[in-house]
C-alpha atoms as a PDB file:
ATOM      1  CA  UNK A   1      80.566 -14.832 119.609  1.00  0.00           C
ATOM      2  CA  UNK A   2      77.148 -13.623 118.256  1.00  0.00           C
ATOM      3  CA  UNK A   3      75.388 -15.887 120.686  1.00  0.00           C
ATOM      4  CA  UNK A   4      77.576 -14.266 123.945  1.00  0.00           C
ATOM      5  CA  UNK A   5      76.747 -10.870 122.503  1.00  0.00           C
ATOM      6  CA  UNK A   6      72.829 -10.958 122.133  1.00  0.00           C
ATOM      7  CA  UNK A   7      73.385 -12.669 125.326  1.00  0.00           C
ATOM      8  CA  UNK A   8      74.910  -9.970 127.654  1.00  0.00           C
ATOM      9  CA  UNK A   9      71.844  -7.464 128.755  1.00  0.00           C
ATOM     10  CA  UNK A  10      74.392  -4.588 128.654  1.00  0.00           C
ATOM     11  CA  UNK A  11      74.435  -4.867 124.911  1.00  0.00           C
ATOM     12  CA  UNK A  12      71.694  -3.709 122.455  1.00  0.00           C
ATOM     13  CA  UNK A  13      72.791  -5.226 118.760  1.00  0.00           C
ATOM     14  CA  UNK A  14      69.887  -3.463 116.118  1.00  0.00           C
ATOM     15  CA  UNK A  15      69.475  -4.142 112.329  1.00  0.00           C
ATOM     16  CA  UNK A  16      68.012  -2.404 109.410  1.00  0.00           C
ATOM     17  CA  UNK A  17      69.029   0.550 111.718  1.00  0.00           C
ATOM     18  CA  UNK A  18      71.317   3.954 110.245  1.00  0.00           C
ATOM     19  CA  UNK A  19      72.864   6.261 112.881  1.00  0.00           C
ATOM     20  CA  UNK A  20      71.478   9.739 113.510  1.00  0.00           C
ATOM     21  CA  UNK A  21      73.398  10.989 116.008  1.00  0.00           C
ATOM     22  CA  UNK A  22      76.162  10.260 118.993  1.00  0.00           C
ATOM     23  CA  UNK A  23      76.504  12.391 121.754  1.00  0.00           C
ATOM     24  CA  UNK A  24      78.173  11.567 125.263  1.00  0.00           C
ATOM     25  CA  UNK A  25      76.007   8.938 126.377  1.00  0.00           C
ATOM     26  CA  UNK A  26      73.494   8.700 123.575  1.00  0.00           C
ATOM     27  CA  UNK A  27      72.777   7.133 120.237  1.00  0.00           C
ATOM     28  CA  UNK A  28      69.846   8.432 118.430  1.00  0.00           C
ATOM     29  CA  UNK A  29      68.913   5.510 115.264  1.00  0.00           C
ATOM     30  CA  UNK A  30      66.281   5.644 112.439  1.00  0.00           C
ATOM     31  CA  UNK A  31      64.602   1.992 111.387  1.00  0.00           C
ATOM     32  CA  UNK A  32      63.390   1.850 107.863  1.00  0.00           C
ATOM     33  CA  UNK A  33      60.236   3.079 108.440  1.00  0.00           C
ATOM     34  CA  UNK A  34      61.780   6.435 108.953  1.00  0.00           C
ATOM     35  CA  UNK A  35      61.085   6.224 113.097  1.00  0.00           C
ATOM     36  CA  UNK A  36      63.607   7.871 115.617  1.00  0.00           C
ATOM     37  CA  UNK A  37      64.485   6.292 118.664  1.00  0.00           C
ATOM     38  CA  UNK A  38      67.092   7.099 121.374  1.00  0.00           C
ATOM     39  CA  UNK A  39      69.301   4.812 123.302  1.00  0.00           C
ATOM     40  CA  UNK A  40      72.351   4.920 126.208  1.00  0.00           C
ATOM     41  CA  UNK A  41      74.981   4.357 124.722  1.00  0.00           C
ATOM     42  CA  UNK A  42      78.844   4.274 125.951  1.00  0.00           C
ATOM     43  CA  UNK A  43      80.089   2.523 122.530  1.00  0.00           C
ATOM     44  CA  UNK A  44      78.609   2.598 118.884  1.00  0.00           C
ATOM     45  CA  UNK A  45      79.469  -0.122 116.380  1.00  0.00           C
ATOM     46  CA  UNK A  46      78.471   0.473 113.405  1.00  0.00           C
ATOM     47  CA  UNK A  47      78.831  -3.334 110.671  1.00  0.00           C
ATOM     48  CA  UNK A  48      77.599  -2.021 107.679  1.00  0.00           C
ATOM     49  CA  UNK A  49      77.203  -5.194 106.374  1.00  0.00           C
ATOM     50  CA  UNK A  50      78.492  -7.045 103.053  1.00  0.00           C
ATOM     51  CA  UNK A  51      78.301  -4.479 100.465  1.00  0.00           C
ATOM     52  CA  UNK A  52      81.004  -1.941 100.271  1.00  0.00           C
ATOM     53  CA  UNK A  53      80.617   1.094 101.686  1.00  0.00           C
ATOM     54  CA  UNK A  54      81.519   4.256  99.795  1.00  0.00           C
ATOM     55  CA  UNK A  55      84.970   5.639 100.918  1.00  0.00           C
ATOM     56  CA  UNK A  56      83.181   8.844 101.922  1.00  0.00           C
ATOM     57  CA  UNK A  57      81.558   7.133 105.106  1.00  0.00           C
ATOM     58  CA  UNK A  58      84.056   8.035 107.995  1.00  0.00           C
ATOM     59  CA  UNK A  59      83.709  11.921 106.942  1.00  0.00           C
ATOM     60  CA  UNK A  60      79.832  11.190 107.230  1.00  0.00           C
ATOM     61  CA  UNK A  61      80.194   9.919 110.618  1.00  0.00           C
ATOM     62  CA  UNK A  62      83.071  13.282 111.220  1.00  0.00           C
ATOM     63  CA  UNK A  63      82.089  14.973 114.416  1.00  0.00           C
ATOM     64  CA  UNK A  64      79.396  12.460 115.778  1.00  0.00           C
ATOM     65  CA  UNK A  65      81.889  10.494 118.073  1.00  0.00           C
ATOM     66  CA  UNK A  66      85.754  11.342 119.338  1.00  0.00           C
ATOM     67  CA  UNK A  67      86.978   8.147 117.669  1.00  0.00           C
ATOM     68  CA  UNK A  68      86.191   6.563 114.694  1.00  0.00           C
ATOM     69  CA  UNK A  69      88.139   3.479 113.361  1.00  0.00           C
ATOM     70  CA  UNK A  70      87.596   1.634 109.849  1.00  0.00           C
ATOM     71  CA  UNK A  71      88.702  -1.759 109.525  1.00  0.00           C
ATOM     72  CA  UNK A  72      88.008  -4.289 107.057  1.00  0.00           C
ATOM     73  CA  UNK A  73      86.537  -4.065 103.451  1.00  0.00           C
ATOM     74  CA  UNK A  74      85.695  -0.496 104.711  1.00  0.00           C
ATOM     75  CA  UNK A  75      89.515   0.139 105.074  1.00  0.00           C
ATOM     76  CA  UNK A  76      90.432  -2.033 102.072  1.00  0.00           C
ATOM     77  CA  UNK A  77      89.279  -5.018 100.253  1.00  0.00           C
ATOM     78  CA  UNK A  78      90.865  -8.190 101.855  1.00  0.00           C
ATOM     79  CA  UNK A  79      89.867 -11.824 103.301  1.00  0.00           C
ATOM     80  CA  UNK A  80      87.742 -12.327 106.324  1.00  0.00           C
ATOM     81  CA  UNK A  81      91.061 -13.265 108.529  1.00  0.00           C
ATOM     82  CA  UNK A  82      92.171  -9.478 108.052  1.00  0.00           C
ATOM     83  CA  UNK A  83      89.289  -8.142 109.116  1.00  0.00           C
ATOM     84  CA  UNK A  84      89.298 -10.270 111.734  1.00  0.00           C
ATOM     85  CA  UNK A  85      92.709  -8.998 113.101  1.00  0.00           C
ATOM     86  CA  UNK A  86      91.949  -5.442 112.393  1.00  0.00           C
ATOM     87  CA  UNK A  87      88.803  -5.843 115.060  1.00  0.00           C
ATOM     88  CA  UNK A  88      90.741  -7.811 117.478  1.00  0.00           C
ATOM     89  CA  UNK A  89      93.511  -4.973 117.344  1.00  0.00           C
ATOM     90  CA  UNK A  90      90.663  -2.277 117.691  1.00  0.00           C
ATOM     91  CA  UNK A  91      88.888  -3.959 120.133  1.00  0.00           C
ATOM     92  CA  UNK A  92      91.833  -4.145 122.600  1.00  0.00           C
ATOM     93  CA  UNK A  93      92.358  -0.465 122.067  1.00  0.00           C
ATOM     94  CA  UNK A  94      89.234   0.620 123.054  1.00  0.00           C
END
């Protein structure tokens, strides 16, 4: 699926990347060296990685988009097939 993703040249996929900012149209992300840089955007994903996240992070990310879902480790600590599921299910709804 990674390979069909980085394939498709309607989808940008960045790492070692946090989120500024969404607005309507717009994702504004800061690399590690501390540089901003502004992209279209009409959907955000944000993968976080392998290390939990504190459970604090979806009131960080309160207010920068109208939707916000948490699946995974993020919602709870589970096996990759649940995760799995969980973005499947969210996927389909969005």
């Amino acid at each position: 699926m990674l390979v069909r993703l980085r394939d498709n040249p309607k989808i940008t996929i960045l790492s070692e990347h946090d989120v500024k900012q969404i607005t309507i149209g717009e994702v504004v992300v800061v690399d590690k060296e501390g540089k901003e840089n502004s992209l279209p955007a009409d959907w955000v994903v944000i993968a976080w990685g392998l290390e939990p996240v504190s459970p604090d992070w979806s009131g960080r990310l309160a207010g920068l988009a109208d939707e916000i879902y948490t699946i995974g480790d993020a919602l709870q600590p589970r096996d990759i097939a649940s995760a799995i599921y969980e973005g499947a299910i969210v996927g389909r709804e969005i």
